[in-house]
C-alpha atoms as a PDB file:
ATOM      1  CA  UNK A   1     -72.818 109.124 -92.190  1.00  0.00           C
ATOM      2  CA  UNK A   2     -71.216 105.821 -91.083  1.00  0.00           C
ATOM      3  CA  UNK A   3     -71.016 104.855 -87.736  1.00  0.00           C
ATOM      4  CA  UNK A   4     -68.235 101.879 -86.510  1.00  0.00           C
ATOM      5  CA  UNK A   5     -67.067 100.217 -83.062  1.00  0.00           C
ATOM      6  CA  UNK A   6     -63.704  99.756 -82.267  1.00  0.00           C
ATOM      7  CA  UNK A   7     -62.070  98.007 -79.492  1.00  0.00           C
ATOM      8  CA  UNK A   8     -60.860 101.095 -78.242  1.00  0.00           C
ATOM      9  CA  UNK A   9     -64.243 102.784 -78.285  1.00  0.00           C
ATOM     10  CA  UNK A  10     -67.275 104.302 -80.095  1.00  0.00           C
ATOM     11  CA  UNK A  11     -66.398 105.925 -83.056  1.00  0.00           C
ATOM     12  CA  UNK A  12     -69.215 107.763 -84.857  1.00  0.00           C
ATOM     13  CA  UNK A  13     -71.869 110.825 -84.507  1.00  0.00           C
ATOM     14  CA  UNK A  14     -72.093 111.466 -81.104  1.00  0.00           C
ATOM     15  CA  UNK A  15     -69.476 114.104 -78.765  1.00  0.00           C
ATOM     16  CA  UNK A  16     -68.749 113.380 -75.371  1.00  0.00           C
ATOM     17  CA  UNK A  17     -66.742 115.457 -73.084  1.00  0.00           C
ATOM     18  CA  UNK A  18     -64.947 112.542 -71.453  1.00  0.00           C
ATOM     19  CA  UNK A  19     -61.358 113.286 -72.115  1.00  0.00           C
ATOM     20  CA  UNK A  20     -59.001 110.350 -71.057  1.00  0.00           C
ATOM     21  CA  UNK A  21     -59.290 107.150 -70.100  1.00  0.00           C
ATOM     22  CA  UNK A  22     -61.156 105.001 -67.056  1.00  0.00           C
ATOM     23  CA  UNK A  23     -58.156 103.773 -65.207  1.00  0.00           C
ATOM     24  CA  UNK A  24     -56.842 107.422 -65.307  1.00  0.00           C
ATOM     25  CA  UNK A  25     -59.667 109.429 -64.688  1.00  0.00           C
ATOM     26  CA  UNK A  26     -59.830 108.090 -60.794  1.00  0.00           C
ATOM     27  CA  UNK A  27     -55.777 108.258 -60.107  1.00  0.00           C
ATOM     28  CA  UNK A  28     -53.925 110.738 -59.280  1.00  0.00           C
ATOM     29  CA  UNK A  29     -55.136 114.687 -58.069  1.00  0.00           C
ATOM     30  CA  UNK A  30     -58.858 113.949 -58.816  1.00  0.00           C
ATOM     31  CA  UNK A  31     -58.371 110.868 -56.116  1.00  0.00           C
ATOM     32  CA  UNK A  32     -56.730 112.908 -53.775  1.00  0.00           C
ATOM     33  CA  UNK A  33     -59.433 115.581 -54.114  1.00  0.00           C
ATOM     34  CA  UNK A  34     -62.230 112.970 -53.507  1.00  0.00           C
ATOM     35  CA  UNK A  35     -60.394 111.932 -50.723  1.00  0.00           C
ATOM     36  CA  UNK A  36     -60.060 115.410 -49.099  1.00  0.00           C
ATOM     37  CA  UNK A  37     -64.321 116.148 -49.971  1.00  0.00           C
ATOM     38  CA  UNK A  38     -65.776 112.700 -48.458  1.00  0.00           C
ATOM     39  CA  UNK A  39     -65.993 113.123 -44.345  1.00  0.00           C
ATOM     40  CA  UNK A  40     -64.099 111.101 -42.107  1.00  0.00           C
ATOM     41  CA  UNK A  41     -66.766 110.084 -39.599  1.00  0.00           C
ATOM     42  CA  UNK A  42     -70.252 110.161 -39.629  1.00  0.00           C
ATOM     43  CA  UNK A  43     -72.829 110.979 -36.745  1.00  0.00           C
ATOM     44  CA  UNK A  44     -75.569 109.062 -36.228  1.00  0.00           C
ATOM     45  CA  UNK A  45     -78.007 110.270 -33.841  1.00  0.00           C
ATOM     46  CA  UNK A  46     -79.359 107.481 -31.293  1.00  0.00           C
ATOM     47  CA  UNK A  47     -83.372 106.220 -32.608  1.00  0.00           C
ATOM     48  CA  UNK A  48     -85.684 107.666 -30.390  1.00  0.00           C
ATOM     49  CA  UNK A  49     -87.633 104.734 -28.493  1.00  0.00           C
ATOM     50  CA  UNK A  50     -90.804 105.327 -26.258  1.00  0.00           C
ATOM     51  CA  UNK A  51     -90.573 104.256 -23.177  1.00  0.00           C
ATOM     52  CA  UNK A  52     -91.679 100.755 -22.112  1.00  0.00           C
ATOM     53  CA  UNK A  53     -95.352 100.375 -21.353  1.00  0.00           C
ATOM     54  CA  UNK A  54     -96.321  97.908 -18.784  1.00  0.00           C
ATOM     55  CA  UNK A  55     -99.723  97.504 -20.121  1.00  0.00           C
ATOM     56  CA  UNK A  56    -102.226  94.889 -19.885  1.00  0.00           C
ATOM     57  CA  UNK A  57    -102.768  93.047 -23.358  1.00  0.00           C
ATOM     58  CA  UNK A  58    -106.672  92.432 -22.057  1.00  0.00           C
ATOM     59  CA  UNK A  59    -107.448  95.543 -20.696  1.00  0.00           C
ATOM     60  CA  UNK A  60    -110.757  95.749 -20.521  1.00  0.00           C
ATOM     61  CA  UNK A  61    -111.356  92.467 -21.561  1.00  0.00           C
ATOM     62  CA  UNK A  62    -112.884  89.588 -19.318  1.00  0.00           C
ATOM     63  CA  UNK A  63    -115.416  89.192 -17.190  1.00  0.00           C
ATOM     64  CA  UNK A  64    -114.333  90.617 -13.835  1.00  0.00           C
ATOM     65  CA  UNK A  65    -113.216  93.516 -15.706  1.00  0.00           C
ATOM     66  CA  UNK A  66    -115.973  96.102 -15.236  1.00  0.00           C
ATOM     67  CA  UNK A  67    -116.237  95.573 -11.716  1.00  0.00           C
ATOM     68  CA  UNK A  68    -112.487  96.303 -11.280  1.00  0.00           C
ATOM     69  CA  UNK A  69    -112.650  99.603 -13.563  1.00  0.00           C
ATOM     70  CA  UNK A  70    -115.547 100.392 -11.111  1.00  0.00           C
ATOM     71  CA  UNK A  71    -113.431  99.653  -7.530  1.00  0.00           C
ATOM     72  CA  UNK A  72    -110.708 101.648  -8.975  1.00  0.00           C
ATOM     73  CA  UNK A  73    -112.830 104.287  -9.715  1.00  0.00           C
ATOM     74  CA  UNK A  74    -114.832 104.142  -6.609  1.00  0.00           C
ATOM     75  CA  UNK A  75    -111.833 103.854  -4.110  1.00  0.00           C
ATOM     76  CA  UNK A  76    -108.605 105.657  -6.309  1.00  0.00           C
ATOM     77  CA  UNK A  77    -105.737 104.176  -7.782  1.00  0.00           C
ATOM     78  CA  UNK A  78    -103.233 104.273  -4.841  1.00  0.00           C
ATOM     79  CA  UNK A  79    -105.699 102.661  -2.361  1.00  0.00           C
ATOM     80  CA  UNK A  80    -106.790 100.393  -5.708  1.00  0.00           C
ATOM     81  CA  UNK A  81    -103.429  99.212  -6.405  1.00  0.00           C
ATOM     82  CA  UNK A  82    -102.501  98.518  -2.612  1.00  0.00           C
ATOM     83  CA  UNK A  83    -105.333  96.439  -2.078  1.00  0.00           C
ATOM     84  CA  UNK A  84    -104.783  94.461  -5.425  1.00  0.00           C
ATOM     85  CA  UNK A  85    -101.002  94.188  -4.314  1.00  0.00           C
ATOM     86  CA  UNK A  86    -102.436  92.282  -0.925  1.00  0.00           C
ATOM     87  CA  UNK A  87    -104.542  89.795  -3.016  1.00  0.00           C
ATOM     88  CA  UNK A  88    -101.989  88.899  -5.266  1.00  0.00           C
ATOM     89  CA  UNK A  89     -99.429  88.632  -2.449  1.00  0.00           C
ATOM     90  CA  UNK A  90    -101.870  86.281  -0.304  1.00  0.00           C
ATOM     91  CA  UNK A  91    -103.115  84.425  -3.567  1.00  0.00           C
ATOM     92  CA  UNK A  92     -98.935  83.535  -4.215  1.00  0.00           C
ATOM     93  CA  UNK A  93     -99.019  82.360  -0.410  1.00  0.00           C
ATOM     94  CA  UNK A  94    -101.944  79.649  -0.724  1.00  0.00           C
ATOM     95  CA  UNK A  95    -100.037  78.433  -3.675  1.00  0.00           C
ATOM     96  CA  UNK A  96     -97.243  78.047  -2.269  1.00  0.00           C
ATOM     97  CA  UNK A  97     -98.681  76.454   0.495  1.00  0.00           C
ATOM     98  CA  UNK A  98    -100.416  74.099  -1.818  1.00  0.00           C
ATOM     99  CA  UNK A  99     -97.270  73.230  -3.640  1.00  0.00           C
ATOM    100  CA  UNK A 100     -95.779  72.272  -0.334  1.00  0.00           C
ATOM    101  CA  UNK A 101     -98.372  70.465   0.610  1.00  0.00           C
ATOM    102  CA  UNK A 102     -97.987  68.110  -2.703  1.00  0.00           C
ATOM    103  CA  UNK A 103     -94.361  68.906  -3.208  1.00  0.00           C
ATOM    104  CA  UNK A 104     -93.958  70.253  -5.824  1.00  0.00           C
ATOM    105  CA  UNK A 105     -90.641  71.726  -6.397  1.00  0.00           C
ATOM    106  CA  UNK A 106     -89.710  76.104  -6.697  1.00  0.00           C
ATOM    107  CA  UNK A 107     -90.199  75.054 -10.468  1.00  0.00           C
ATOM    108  CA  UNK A 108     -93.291  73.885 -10.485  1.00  0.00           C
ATOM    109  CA  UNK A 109     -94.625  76.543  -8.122  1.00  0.00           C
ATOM    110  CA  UNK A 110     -93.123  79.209 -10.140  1.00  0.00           C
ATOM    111  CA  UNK A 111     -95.260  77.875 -13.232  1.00  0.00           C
ATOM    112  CA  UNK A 112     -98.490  78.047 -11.194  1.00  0.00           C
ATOM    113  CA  UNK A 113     -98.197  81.509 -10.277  1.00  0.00           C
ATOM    114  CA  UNK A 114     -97.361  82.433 -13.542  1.00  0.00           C
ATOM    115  CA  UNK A 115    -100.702  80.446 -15.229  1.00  0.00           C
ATOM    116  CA  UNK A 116    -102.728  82.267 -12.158  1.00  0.00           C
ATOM    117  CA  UNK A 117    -100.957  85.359 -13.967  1.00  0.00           C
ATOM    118  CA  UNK A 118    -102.259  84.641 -16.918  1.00  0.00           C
ATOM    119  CA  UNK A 119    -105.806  83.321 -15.853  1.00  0.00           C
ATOM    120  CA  UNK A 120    -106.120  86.470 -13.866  1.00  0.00           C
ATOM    121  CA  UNK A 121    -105.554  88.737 -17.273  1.00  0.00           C
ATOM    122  CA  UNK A 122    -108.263  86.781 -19.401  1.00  0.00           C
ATOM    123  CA  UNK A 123    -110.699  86.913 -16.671  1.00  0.00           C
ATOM    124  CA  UNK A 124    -110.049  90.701 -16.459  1.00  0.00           C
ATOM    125  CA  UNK A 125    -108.877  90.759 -12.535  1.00  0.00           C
ATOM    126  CA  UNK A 126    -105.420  93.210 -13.775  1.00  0.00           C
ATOM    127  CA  UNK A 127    -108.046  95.381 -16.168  1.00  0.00           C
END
């Protein structure tokens, strides 16, 4: 059995059920009807996302920080977090009052507090 190609297609052994040709097969009703089938719109629902956790990165971690876990324990989280509130408060007054005192501008200031921020989470003072 011989077997040829032709520029107009395979010629040979094997059937195929394809009946037309490329250009022909996608105009027309069948378009239309592919059209019609495919939605307009599609609903996406929104991701779910857990809320925000304002969690300490070293939590747990530094040297004050058993002794904290311990006061919050001992005295309860309300009274715990009020009292830590007042330190932090008073602690953002003396350095203000020291960046007045060399003046230092809001800037500055503002970076100091945030470094005490930070020194205060390595040494485990916001466990």
């Amino acid at each position: 059995m011989a077997t040829s190609i032709s520029a107009t297609g395979f010629q040979g052994g094997f059937g195929t059920s394809f009946k037309g040709s490329w250009g022909a097969s996608i105009v027309g009703e069948d378009y239309a009807m592919l059209i019609k089938s495919v939605p307009n719109h599609v609903r996406v629902g929104k991701p779910v996302k857990s809320p925000p956790m304002m969690k300490n990165v070293n939590e747990g971690k530094g040297v004050f920080a058993p002794v904290v876990v311990i006061t919050r324990q001992v005295i309860g989280k309300k009274r715990f977090n009020q009292l830590r509130g007042k330190a932090i408060a008073l602690h953002s007054q003396v350095i203000t009052e020291f960046c007045r005192s060399i003046g230092a501008d809001p800037k500055q200031r503002q970076g100091l507090i945030r470094l005490a921020k930070k020194n205060g989470e390595r040494l485990g003072f916001l466990a």
